[in-house]
PDB file of N, CA and C in Angstrom:
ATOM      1  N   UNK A   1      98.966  81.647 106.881  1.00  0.00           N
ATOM      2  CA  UNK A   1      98.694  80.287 106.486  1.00  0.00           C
ATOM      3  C   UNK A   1      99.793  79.412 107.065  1.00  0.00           C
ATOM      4  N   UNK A   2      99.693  78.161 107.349  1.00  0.00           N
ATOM      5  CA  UNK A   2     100.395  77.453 108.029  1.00  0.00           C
ATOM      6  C   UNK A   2     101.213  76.699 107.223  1.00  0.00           C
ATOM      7  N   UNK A   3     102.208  76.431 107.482  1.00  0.00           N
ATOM      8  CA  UNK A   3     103.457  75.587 106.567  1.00  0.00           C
ATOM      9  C   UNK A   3     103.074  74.607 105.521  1.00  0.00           C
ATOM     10  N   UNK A   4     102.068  73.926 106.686  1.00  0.00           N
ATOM     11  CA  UNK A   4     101.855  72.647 106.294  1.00  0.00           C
ATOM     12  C   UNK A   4     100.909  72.896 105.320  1.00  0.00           C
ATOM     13  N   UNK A   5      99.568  73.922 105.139  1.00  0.00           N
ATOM     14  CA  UNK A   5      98.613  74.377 104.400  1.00  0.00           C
ATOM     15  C   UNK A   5      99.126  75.049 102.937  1.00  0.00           C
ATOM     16  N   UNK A   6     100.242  75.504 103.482  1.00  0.00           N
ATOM     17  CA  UNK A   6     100.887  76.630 102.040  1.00  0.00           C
ATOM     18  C   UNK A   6     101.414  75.899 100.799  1.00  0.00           C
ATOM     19  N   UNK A   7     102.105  74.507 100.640  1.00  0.00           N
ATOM     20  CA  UNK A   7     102.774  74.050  98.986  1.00  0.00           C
ATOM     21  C   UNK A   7     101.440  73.833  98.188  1.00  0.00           C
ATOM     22  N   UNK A   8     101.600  74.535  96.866  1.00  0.00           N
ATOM     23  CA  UNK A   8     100.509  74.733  96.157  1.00  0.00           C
ATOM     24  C   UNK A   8      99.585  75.559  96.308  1.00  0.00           C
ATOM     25  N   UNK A   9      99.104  76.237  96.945  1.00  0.00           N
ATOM     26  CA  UNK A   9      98.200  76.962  97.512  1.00  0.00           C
ATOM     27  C   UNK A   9      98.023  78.165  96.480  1.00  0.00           C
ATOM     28  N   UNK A  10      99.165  78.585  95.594  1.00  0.00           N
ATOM     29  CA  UNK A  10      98.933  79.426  94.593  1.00  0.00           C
ATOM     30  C   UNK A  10      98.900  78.660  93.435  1.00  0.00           C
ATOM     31  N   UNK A  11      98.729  77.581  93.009  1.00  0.00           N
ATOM     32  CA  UNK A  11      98.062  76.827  91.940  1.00  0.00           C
ATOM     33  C   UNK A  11      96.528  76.753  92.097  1.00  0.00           C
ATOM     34  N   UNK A  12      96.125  76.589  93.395  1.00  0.00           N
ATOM     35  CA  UNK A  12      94.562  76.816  93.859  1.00  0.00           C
ATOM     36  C   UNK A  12      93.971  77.917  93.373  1.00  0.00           C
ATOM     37  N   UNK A  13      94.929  78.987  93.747  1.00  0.00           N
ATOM     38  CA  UNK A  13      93.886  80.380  93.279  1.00  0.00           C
ATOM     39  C   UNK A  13      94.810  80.978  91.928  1.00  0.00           C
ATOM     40  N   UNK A  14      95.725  80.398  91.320  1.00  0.00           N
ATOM     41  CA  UNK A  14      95.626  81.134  89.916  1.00  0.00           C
ATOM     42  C   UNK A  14      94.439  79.931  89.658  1.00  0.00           C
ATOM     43  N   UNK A  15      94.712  78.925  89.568  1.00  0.00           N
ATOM     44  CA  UNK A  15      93.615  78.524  88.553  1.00  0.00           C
ATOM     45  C   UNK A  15      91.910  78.693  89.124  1.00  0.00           C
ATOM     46  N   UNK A  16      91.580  79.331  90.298  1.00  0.00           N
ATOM     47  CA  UNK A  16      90.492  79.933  90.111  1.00  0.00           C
ATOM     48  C   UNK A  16      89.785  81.416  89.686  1.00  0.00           C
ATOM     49  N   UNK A  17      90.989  82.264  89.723  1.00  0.00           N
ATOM     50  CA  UNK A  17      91.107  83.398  89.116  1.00  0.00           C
ATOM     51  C   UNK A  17      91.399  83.386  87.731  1.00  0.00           C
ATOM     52  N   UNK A  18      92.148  82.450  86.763  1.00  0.00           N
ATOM     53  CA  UNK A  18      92.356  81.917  85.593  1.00  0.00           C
ATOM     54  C   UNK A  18      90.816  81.397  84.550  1.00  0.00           C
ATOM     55  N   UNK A  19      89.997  80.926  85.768  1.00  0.00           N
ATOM     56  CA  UNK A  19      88.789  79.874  85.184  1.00  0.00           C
ATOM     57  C   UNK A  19      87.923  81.049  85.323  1.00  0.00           C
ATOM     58  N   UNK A  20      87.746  81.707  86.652  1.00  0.00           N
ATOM     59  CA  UNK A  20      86.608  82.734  85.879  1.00  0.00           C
ATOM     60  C   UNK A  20      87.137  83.808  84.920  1.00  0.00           C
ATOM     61  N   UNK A  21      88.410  84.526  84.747  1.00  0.00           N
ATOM     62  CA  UNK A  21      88.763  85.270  83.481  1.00  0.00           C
ATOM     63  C   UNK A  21      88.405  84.934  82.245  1.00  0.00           C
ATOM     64  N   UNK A  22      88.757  83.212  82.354  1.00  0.00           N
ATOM     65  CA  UNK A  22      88.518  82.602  80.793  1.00  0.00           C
ATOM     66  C   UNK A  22      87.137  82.493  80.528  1.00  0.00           C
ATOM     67  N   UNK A  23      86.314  82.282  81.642  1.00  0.00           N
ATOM     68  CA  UNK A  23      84.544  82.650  81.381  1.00  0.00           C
ATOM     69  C   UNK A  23      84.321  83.317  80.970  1.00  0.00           C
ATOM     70  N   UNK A  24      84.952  84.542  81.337  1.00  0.00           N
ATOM     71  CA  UNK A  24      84.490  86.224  81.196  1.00  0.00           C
ATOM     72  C   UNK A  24      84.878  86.566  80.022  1.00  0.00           C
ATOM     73  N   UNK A  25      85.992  86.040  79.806  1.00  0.00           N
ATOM     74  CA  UNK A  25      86.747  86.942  78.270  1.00  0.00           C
ATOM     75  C   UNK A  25      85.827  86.173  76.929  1.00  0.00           C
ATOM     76  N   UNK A  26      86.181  84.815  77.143  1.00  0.00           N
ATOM     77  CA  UNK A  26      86.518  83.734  76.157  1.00  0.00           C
ATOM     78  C   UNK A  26      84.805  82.803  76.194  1.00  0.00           C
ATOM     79  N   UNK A  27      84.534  82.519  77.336  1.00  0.00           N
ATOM     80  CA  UNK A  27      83.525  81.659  77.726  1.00  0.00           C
ATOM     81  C   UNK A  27      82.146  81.695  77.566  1.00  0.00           C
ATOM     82  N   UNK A  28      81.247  81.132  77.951  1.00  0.00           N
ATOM     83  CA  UNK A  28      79.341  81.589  78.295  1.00  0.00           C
ATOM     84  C   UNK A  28      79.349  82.385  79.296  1.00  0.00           C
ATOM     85  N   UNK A  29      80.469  82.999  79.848  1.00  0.00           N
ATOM     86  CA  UNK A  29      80.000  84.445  80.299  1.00  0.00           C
ATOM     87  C   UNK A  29      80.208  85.556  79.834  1.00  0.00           C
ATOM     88  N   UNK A  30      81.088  85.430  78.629  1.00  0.00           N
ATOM     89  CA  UNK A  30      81.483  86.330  78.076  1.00  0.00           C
ATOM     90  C   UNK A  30      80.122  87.500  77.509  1.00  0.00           C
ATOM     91  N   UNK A  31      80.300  88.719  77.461  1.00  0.00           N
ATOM     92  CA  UNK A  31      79.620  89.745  77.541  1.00  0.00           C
ATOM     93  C   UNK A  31      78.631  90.036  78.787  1.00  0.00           C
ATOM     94  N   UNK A  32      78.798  89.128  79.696  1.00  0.00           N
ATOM     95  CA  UNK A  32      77.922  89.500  80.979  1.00  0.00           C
ATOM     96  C   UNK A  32      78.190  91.230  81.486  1.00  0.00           C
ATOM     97  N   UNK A  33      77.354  91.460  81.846  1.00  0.00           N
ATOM     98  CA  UNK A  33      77.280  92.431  81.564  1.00  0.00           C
ATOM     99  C   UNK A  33      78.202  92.952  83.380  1.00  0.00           C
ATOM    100  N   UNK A  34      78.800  94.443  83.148  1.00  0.00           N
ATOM    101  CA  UNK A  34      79.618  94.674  84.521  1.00  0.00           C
ATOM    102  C   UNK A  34      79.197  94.478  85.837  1.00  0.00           C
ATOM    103  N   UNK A  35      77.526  94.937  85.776  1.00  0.00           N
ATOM    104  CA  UNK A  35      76.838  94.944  86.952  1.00  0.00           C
ATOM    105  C   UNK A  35      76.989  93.107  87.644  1.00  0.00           C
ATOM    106  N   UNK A  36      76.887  92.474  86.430  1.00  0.00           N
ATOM    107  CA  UNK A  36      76.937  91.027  87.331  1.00  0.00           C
ATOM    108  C   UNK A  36      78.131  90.395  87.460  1.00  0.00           C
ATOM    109  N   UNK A  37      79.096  90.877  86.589  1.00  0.00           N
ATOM    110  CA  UNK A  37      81.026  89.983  86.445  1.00  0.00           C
ATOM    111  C   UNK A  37      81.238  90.402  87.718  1.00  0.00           C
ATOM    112  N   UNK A  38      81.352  92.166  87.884  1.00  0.00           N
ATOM    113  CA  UNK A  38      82.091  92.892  89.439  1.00  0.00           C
ATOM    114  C   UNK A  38      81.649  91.828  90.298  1.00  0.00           C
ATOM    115  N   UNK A  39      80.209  91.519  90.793  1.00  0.00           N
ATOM    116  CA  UNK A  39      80.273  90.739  91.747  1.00  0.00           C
ATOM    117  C   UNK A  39      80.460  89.254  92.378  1.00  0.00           C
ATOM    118  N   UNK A  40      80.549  88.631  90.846  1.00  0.00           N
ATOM    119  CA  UNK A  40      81.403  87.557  90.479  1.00  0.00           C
ATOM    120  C   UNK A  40      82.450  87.378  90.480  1.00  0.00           C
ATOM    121  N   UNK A  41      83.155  88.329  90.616  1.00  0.00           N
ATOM    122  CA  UNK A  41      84.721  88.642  90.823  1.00  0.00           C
ATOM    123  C   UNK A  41      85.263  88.531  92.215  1.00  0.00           C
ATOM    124  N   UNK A  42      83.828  89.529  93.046  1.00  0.00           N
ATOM    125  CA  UNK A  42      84.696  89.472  94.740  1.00  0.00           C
ATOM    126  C   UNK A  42      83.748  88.612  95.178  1.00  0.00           C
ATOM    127  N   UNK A  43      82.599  87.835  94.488  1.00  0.00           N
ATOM    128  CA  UNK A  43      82.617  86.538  95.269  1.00  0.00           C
ATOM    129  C   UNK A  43      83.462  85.520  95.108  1.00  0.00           C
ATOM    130  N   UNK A  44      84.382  85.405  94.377  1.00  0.00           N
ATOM    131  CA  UNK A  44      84.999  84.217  93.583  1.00  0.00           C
ATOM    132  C   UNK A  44      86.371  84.902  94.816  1.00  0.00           C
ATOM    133  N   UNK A  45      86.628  86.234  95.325  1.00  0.00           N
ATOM    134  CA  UNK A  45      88.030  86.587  95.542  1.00  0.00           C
ATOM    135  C   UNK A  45      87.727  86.522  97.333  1.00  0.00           C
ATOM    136  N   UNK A  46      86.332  86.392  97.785  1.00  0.00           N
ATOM    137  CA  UNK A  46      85.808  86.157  99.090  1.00  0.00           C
ATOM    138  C   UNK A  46      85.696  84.600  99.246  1.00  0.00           C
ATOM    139  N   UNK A  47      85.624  83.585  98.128  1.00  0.00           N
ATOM    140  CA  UNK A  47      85.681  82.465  98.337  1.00  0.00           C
ATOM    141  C   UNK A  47      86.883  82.121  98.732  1.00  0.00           C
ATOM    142  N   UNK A  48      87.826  82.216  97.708  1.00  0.00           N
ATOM    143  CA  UNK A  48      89.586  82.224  98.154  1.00  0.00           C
ATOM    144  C   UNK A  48      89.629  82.576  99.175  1.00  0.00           C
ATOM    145  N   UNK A  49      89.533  83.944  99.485  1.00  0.00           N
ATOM    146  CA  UNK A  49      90.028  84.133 101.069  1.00  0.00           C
ATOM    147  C   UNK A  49      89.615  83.344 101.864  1.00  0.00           C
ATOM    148  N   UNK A  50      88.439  82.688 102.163  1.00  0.00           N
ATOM    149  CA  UNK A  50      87.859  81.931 103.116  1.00  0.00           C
ATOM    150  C   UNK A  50      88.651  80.626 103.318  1.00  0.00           C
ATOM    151  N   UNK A  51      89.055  79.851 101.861  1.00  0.00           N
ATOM    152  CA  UNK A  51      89.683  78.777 101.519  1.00  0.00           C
ATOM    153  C   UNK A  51      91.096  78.822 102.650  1.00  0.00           C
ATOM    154  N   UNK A  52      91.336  80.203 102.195  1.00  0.00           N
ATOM    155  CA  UNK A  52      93.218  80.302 102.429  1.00  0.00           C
ATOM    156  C   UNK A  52      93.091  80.748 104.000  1.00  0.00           C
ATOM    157  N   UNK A  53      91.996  81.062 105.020  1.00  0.00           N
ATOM    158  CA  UNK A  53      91.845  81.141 106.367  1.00  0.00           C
ATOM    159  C   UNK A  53      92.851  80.225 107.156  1.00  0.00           C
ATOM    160  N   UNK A  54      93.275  80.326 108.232  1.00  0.00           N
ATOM    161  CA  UNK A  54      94.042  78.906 109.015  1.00  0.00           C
ATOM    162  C   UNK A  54      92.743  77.994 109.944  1.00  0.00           C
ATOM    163  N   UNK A  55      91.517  78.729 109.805  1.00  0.00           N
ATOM    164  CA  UNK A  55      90.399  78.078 110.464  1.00  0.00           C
ATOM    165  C   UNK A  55      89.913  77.124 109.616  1.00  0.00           C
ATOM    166  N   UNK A  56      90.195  77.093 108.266  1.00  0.00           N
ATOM    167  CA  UNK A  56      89.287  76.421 107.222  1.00  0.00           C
ATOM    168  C   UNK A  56      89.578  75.257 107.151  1.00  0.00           C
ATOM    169  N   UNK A  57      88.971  74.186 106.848  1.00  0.00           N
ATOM    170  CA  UNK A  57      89.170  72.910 106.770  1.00  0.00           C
ATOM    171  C   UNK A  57      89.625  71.938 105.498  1.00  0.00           C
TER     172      UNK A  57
END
């Protein structure tokens, strides 16, 4: 990631890793069942990555 891209950049993804936990635990997703959280999880952790790319805009 580039200098200029990086201050804050881990406030971005705790609080998107933070917001779906609190769904899951606490929230209207809570009791979803594993088959659908797991893949809510590495889409939410494939979104980030895409975000944090040096191609991304």
């Amino acid at each position: 990631m580039s200098p200029e891209r990086r201050p804050g950049a881990e406030f971005l993804v705790w609080s998107c890793v933070h917001g779906l936990a609190v769904l899951l635990i606490d929230g209207p997703l809570r009791g979803l069942p594993d088959e659908l959280a797991d893949p809510a999880v590495h889409d939410l952790i494939d979104l980030i990555e895409k975000g944090l790319r040096p191609d991304a805009k």
